[in-house]
PDB file of N, CA and C in Angstrom:
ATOM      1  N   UNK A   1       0.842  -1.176   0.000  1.00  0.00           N
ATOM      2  CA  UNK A   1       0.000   0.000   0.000  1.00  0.00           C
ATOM      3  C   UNK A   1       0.893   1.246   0.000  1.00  0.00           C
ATOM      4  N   UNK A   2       0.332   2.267  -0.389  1.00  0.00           N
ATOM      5  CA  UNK A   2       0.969   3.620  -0.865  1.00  0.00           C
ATOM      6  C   UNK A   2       0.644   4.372   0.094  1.00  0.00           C
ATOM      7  N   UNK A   3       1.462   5.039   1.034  1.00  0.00           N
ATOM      8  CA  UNK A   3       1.692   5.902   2.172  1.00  0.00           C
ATOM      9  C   UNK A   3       1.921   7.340   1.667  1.00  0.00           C
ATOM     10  N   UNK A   4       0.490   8.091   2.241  1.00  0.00           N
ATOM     11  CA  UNK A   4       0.711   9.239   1.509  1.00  0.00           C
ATOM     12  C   UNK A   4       1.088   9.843   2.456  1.00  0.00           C
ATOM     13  N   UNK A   5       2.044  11.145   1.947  1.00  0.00           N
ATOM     14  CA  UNK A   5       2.720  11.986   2.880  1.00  0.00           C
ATOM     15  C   UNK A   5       2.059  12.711   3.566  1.00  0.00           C
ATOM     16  N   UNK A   6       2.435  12.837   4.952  1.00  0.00           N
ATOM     17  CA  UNK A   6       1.217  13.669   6.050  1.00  0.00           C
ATOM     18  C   UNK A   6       0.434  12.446   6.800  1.00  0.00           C
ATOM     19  N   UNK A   7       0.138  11.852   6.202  1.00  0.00           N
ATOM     20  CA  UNK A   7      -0.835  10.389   6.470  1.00  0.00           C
ATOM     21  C   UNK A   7      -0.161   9.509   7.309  1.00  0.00           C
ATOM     22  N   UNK A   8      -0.613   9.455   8.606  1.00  0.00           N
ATOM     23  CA  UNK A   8      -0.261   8.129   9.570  1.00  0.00           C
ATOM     24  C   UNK A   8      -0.545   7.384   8.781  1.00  0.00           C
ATOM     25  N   UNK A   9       0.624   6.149   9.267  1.00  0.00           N
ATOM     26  CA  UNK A   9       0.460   4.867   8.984  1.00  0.00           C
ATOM     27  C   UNK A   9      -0.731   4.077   9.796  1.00  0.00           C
ATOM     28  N   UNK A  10      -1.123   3.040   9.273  1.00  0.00           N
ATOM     29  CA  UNK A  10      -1.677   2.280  10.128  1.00  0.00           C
ATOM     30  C   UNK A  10      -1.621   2.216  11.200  1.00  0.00           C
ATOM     31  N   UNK A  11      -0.280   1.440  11.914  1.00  0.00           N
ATOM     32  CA  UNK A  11       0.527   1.018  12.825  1.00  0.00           C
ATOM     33  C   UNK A  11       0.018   2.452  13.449  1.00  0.00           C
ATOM     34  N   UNK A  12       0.481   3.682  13.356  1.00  0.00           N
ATOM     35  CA  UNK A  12       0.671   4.835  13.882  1.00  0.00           C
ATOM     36  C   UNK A  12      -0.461   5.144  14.358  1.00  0.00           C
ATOM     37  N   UNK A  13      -1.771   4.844  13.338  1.00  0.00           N
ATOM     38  CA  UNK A  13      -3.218   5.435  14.199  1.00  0.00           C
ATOM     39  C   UNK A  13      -3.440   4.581  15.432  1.00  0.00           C
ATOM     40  N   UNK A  14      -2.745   3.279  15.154  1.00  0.00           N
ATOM     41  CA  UNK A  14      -3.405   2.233  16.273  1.00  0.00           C
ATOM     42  C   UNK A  14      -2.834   2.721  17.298  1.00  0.00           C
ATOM     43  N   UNK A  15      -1.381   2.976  17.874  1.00  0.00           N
ATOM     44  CA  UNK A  15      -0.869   3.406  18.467  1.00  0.00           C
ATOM     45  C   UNK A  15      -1.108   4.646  19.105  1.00  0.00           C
ATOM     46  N   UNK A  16      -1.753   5.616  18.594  1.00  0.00           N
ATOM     47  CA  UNK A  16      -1.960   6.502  19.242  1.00  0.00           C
ATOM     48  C   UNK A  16      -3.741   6.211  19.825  1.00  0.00           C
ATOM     49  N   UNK A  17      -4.404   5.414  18.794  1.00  0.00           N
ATOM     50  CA  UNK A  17      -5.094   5.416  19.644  1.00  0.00           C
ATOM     51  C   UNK A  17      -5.562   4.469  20.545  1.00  0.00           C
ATOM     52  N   UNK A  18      -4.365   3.806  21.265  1.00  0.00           N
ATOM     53  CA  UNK A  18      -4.659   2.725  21.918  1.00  0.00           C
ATOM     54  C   UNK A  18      -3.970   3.840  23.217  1.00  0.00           C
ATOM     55  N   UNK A  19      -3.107   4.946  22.966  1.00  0.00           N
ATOM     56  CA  UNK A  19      -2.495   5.873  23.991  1.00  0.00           C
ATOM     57  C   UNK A  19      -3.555   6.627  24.361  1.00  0.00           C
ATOM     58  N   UNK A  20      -4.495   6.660  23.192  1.00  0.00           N
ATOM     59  CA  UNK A  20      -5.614   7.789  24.232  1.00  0.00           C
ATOM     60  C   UNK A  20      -7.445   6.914  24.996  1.00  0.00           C
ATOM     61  N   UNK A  21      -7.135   5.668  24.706  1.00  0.00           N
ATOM     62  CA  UNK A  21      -8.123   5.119  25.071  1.00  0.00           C
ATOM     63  C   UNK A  21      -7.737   3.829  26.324  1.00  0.00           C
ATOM     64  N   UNK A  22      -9.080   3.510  27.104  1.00  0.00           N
ATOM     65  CA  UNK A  22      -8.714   2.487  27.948  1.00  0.00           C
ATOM     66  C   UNK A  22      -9.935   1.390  27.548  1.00  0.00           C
ATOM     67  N   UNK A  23      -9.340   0.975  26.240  1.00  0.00           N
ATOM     68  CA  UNK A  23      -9.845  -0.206  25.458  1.00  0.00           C
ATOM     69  C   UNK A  23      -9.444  -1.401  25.729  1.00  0.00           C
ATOM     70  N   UNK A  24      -9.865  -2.424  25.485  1.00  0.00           N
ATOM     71  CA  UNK A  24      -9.155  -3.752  24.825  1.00  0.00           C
ATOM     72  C   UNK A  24      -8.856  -3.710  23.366  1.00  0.00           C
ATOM     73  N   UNK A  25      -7.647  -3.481  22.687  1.00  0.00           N
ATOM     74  CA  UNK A  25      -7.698  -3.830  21.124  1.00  0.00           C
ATOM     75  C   UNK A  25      -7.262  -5.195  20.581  1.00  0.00           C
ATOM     76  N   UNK A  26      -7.430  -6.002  21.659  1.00  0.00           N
ATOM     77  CA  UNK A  26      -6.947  -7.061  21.139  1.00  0.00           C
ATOM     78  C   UNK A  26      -7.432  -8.090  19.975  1.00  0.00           C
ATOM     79  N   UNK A  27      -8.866  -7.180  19.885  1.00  0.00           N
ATOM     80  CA  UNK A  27     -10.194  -8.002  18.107  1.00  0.00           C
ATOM     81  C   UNK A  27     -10.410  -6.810  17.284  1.00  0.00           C
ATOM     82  N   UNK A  28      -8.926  -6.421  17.593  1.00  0.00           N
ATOM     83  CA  UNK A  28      -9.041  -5.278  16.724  1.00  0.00           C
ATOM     84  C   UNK A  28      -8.974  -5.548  14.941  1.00  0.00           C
ATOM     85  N   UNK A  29      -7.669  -6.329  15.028  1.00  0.00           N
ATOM     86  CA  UNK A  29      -7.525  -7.076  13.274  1.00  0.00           C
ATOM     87  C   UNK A  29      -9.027  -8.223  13.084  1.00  0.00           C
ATOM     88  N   UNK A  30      -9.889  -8.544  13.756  1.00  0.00           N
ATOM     89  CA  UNK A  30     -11.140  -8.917  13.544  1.00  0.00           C
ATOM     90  C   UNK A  30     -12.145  -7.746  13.274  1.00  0.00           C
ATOM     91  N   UNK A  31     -12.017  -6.743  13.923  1.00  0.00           N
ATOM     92  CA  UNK A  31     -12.549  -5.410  13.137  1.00  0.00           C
ATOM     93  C   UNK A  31     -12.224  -5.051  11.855  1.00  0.00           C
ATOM     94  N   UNK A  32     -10.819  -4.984  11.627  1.00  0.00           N
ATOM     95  CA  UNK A  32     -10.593  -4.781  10.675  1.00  0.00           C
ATOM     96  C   UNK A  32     -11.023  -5.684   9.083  1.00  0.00           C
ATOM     97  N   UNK A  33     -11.010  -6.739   9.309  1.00  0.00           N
ATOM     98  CA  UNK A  33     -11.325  -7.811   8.446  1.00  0.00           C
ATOM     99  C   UNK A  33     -12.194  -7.157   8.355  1.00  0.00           C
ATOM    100  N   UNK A  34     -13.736  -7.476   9.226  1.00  0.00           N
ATOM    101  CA  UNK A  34     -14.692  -6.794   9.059  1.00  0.00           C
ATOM    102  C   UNK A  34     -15.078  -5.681   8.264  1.00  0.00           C
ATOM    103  N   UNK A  35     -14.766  -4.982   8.082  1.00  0.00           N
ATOM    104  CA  UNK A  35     -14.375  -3.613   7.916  1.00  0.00           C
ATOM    105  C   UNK A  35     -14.027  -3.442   6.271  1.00  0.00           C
ATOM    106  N   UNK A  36     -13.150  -4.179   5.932  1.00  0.00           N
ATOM    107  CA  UNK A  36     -12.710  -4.331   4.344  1.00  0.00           C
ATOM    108  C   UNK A  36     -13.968  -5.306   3.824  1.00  0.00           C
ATOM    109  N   UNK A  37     -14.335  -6.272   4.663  1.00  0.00           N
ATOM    110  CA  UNK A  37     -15.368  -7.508   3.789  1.00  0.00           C
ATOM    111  C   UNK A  37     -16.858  -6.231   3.709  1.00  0.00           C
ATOM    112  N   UNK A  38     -17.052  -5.516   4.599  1.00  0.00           N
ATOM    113  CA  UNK A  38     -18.331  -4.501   4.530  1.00  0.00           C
ATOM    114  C   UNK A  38     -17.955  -3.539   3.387  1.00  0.00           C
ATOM    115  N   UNK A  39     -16.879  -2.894   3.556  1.00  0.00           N
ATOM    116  CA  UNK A  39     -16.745  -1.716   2.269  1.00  0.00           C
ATOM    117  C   UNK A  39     -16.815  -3.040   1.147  1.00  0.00           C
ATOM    118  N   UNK A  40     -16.084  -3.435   1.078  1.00  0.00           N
ATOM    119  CA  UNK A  40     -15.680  -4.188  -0.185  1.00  0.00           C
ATOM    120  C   UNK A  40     -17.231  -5.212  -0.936  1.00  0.00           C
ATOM    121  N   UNK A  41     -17.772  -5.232  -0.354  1.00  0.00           N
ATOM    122  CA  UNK A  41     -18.931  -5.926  -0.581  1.00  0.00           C
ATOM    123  C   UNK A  41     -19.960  -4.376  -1.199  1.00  0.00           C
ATOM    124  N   UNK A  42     -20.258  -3.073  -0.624  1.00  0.00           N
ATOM    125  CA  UNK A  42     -20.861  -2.372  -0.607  1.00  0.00           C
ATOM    126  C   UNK A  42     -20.241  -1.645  -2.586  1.00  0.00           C
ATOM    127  N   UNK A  43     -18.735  -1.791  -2.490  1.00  0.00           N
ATOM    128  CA  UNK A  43     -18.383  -1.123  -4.100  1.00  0.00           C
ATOM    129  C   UNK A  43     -18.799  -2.428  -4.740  1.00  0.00           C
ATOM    130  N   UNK A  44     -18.672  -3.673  -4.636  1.00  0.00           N
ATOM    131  CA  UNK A  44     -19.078  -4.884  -5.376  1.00  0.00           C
ATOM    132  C   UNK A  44     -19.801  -4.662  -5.984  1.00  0.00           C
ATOM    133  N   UNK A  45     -21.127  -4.743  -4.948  1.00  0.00           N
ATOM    134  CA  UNK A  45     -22.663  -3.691  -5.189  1.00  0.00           C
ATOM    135  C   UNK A  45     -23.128  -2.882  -6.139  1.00  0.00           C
ATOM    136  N   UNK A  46     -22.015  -2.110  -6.282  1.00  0.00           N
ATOM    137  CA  UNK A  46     -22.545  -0.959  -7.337  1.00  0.00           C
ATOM    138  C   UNK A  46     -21.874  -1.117  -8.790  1.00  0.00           C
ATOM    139  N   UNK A  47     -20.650  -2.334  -8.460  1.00  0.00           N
ATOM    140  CA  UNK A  47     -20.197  -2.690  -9.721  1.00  0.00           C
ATOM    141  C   UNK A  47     -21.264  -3.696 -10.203  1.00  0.00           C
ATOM    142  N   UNK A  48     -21.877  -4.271  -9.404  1.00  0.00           N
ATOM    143  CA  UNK A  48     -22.673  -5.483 -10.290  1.00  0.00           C
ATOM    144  C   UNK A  48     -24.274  -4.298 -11.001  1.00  0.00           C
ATOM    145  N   UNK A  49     -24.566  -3.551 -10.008  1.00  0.00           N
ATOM    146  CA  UNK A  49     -25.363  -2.477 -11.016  1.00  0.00           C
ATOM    147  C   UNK A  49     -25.132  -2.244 -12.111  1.00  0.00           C
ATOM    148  N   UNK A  50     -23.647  -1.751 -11.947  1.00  0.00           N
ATOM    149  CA  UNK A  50     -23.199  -1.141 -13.508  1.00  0.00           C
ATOM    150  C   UNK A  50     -23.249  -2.174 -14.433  1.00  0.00           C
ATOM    151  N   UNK A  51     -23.129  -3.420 -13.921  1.00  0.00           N
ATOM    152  CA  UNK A  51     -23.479  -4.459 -15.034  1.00  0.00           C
ATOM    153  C   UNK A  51     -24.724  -4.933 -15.422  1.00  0.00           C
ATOM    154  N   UNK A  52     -25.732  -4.361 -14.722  1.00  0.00           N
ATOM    155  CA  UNK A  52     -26.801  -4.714 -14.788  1.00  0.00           C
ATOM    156  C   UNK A  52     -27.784  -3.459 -15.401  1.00  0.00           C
ATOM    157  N   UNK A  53     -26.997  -2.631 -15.861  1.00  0.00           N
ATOM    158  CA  UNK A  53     -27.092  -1.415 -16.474  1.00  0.00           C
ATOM    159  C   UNK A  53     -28.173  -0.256 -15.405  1.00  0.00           C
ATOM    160  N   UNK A  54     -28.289  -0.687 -14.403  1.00  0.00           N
ATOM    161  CA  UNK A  54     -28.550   0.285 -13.458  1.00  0.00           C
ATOM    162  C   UNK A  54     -27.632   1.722 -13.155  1.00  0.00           C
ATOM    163  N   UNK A  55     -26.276   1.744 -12.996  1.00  0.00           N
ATOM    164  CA  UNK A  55     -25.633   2.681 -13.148  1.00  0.00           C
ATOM    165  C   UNK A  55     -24.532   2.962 -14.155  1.00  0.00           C
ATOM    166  N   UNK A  56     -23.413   3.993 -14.283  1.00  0.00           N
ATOM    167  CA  UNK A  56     -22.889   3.678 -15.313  1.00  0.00           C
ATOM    168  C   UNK A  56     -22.112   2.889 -15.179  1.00  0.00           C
ATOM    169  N   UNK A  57     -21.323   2.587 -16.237  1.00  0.00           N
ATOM    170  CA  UNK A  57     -20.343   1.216 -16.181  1.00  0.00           C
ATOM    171  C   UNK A  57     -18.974   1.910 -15.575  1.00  0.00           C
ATOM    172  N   UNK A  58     -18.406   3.438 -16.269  1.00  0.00           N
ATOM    173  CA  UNK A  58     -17.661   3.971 -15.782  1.00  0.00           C
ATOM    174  C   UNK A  58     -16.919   3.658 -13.711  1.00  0.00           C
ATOM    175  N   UNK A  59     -18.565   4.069 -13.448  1.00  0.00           N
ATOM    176  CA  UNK A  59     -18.740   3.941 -11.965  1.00  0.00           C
ATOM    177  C   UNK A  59     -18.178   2.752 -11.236  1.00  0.00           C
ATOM    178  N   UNK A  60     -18.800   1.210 -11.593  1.00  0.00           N
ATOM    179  CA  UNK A  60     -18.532   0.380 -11.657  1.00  0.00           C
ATOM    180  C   UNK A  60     -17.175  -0.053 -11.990  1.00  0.00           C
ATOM    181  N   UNK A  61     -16.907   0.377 -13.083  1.00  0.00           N
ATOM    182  CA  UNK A  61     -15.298  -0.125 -13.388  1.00  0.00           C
ATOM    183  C   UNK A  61     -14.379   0.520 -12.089  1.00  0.00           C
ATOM    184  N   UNK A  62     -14.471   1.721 -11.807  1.00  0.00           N
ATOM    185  CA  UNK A  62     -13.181   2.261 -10.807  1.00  0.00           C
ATOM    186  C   UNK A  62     -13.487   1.869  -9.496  1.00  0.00           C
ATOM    187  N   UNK A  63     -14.868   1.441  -9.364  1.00  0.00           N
ATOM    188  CA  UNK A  63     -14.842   0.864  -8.068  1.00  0.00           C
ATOM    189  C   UNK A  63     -14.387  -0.766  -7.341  1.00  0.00           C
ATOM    190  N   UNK A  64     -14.592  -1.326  -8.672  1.00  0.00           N
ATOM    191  CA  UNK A  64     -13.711  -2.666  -8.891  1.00  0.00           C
ATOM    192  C   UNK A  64     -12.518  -3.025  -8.400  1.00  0.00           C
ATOM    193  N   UNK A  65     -11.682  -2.191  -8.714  1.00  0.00           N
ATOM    194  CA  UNK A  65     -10.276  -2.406  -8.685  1.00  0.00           C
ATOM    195  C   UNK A  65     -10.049  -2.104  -6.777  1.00  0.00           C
ATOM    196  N   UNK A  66     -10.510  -1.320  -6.118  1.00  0.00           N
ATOM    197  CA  UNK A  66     -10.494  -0.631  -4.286  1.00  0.00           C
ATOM    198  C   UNK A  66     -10.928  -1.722  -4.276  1.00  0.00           C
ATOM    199  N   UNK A  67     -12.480  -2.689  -4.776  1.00  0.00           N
ATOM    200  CA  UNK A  67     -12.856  -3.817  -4.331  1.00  0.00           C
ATOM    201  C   UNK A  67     -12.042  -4.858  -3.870  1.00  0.00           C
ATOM    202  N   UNK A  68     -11.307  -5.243  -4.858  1.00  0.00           N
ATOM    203  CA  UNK A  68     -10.011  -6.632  -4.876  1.00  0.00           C
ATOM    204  C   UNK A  68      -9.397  -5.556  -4.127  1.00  0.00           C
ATOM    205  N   UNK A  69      -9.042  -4.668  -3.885  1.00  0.00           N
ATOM    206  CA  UNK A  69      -7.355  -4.401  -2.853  1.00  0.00           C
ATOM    207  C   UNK A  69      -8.316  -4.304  -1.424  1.00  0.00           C
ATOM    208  N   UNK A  70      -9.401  -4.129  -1.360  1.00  0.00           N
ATOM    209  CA  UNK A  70      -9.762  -4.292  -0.074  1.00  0.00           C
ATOM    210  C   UNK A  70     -10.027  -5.936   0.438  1.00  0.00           C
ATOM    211  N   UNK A  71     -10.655  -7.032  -0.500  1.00  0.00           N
ATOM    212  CA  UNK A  71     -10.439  -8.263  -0.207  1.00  0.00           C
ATOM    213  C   UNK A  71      -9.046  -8.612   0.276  1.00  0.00           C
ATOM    214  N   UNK A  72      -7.969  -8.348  -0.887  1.00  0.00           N
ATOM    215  CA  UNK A  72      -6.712  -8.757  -0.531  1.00  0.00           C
ATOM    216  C   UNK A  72      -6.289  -8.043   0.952  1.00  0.00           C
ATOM    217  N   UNK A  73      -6.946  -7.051   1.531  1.00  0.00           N
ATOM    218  CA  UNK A  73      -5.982  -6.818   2.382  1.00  0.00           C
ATOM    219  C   UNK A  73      -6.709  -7.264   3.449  1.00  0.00           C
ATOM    220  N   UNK A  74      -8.101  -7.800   3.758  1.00  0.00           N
ATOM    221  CA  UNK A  74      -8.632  -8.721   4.639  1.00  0.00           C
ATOM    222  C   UNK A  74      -7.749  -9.798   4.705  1.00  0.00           C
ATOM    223  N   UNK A  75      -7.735 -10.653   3.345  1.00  0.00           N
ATOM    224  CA  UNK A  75      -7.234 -11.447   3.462  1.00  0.00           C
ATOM    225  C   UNK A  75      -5.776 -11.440   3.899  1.00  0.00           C
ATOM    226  N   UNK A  76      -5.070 -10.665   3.647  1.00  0.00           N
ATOM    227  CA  UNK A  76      -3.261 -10.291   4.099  1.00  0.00           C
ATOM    228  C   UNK A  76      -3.704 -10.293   6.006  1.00  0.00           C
ATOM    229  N   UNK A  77      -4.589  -9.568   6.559  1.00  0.00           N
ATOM    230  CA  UNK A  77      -4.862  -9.705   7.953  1.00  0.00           C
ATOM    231  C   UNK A  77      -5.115 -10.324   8.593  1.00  0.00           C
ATOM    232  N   UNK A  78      -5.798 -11.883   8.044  1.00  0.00           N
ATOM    233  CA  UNK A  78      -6.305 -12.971   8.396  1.00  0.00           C
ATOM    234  C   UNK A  78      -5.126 -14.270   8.711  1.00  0.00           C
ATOM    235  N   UNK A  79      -3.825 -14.020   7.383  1.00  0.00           N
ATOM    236  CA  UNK A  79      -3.155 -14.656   6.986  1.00  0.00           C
ATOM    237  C   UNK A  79      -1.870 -14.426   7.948  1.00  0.00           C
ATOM    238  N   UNK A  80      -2.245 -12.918   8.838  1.00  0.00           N
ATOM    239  CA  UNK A  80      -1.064 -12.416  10.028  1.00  0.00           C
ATOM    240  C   UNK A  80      -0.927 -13.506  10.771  1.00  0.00           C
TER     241      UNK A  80
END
């Protein structure tokens, strides 16, 4: 993944916000899974519209591609 400048890392948000909270994060990478399978299911969604000529195809096509990098990175979290 591409780390944009200015932009905490991952690692970095967790960290700080595990410094300002009195949480358990320990189902936290189970959130996260979560989290990519919900977005990633929701652009799916609007790509299978676009195939179903409900929206445009344009739409559909660019949302495709975030789709698979959000599966893959469930799956990269699962595989920790």
């Amino acid at each position: 993944m591409v780390q944009a400048p200015g932009i905490p890392s991952v690692e970095e948000l967790i960290t700080r916000y595990d410094a300002q909270v009195d949480r358990d994060l320990s189902n936290l990478t189970w959130y996260r899974v979560l989290a990519c399978y919900r977005l990633g299911i929701i652009l799916e969604g609007s790509h299978a519209r676009a195939f179903s000529g409900l929206t445009p195809l344009e739409i559909g096509d660019r949302l495709h591609g975030p789709t698979l990098m959000l599966l893959a990175q469930a799956a990269e979290l699962i595989d920790a």
